[in-house]
Protein backbone atom coordinates (compact mmCIF):
# COMPACT_ATOMS: atom_id res chain seq x y z
CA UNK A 1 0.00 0.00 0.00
CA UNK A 2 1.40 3.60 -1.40
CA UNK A 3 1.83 5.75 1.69
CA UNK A 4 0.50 9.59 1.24
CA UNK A 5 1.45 12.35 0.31
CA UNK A 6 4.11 11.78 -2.32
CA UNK A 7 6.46 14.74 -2.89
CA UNK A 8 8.50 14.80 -6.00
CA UNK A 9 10.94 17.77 -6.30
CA UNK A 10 12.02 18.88 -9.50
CA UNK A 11 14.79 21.26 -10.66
CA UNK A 12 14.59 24.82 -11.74
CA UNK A 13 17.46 25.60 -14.10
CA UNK A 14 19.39 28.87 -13.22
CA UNK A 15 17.97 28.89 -9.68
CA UNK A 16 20.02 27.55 -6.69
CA UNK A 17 17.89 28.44 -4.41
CA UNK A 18 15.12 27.26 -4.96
CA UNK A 19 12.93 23.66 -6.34
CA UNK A 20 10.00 23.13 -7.62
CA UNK A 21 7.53 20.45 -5.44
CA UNK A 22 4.25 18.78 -6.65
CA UNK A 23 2.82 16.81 -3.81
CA UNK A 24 0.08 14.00 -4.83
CA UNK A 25 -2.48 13.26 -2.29
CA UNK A 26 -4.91 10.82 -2.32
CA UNK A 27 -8.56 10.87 -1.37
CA UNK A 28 -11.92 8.81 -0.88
CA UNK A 29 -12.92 7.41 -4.13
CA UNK A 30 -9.34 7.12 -6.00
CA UNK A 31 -9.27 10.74 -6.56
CA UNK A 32 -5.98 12.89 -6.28
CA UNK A 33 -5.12 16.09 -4.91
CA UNK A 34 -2.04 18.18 -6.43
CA UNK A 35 -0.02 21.02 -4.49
CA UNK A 36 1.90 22.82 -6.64
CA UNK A 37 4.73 24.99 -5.26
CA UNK A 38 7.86 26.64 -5.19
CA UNK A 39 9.88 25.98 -1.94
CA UNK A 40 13.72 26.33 -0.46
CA UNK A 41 15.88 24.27 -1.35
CA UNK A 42 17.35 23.43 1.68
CA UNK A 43 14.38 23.94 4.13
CA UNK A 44 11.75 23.15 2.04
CA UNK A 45 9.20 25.79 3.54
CA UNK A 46 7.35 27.33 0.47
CA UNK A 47 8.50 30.78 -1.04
CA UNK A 48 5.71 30.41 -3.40
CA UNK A 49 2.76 28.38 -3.86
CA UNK A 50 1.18 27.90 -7.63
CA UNK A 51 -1.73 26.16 -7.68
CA UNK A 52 -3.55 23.40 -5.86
CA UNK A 53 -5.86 20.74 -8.17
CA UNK A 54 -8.49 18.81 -7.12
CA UNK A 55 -10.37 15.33 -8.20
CA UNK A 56 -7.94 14.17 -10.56
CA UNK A 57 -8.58 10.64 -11.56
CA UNK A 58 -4.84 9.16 -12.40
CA UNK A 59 -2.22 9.37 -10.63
CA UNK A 60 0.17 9.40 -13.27
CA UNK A 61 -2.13 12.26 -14.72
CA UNK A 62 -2.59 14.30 -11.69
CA UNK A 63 1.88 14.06 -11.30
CA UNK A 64 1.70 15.14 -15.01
CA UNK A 65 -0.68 17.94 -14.33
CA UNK A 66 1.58 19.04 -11.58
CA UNK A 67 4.34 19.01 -13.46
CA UNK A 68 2.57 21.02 -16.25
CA UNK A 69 1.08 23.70 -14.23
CA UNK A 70 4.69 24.65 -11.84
CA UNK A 71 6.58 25.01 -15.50
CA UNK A 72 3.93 27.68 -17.08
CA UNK A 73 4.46 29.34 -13.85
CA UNK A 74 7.94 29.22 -14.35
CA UNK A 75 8.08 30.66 -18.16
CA UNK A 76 5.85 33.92 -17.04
């Protein structure tokens, strides 16, 4: 059994400083929750949160999603 919530951390080029974290949650009904945010590197509080998505069906999908949404905040 997966435990929850899943944090994946990905890199933001030309920032040492900081990371990008999605964090999956699950819910009743096989539905997934994604926080989107931008966080310390090294402490991992948040300097800036993005987005949070509800109800997503797949998990694969709802990582996806995550991923998705933190890199069009990136590019504005």
């Amino acid at each position: 059994m997966e435990e929850y919530p899943q944090d994946y951390f990905l890199k933001i080029e030309n920032e040492p400083n900081f990371i990008g974290r999605v964090s999956l949650n699950k819910r009743e009904a096989d539905l997934f929750d994604v926080e989107v945010d931008v966080v310390h590197k090294e402490s991992k509080k948040i300097f800036h949160h993005v987005v949070i998505l509800y109800g997503l069906k797949d998990k694969n999908e709802a990582i996806d999603t995550g991923v998705f949404r933190l890199a069009k905040f990136l590019k504005q």
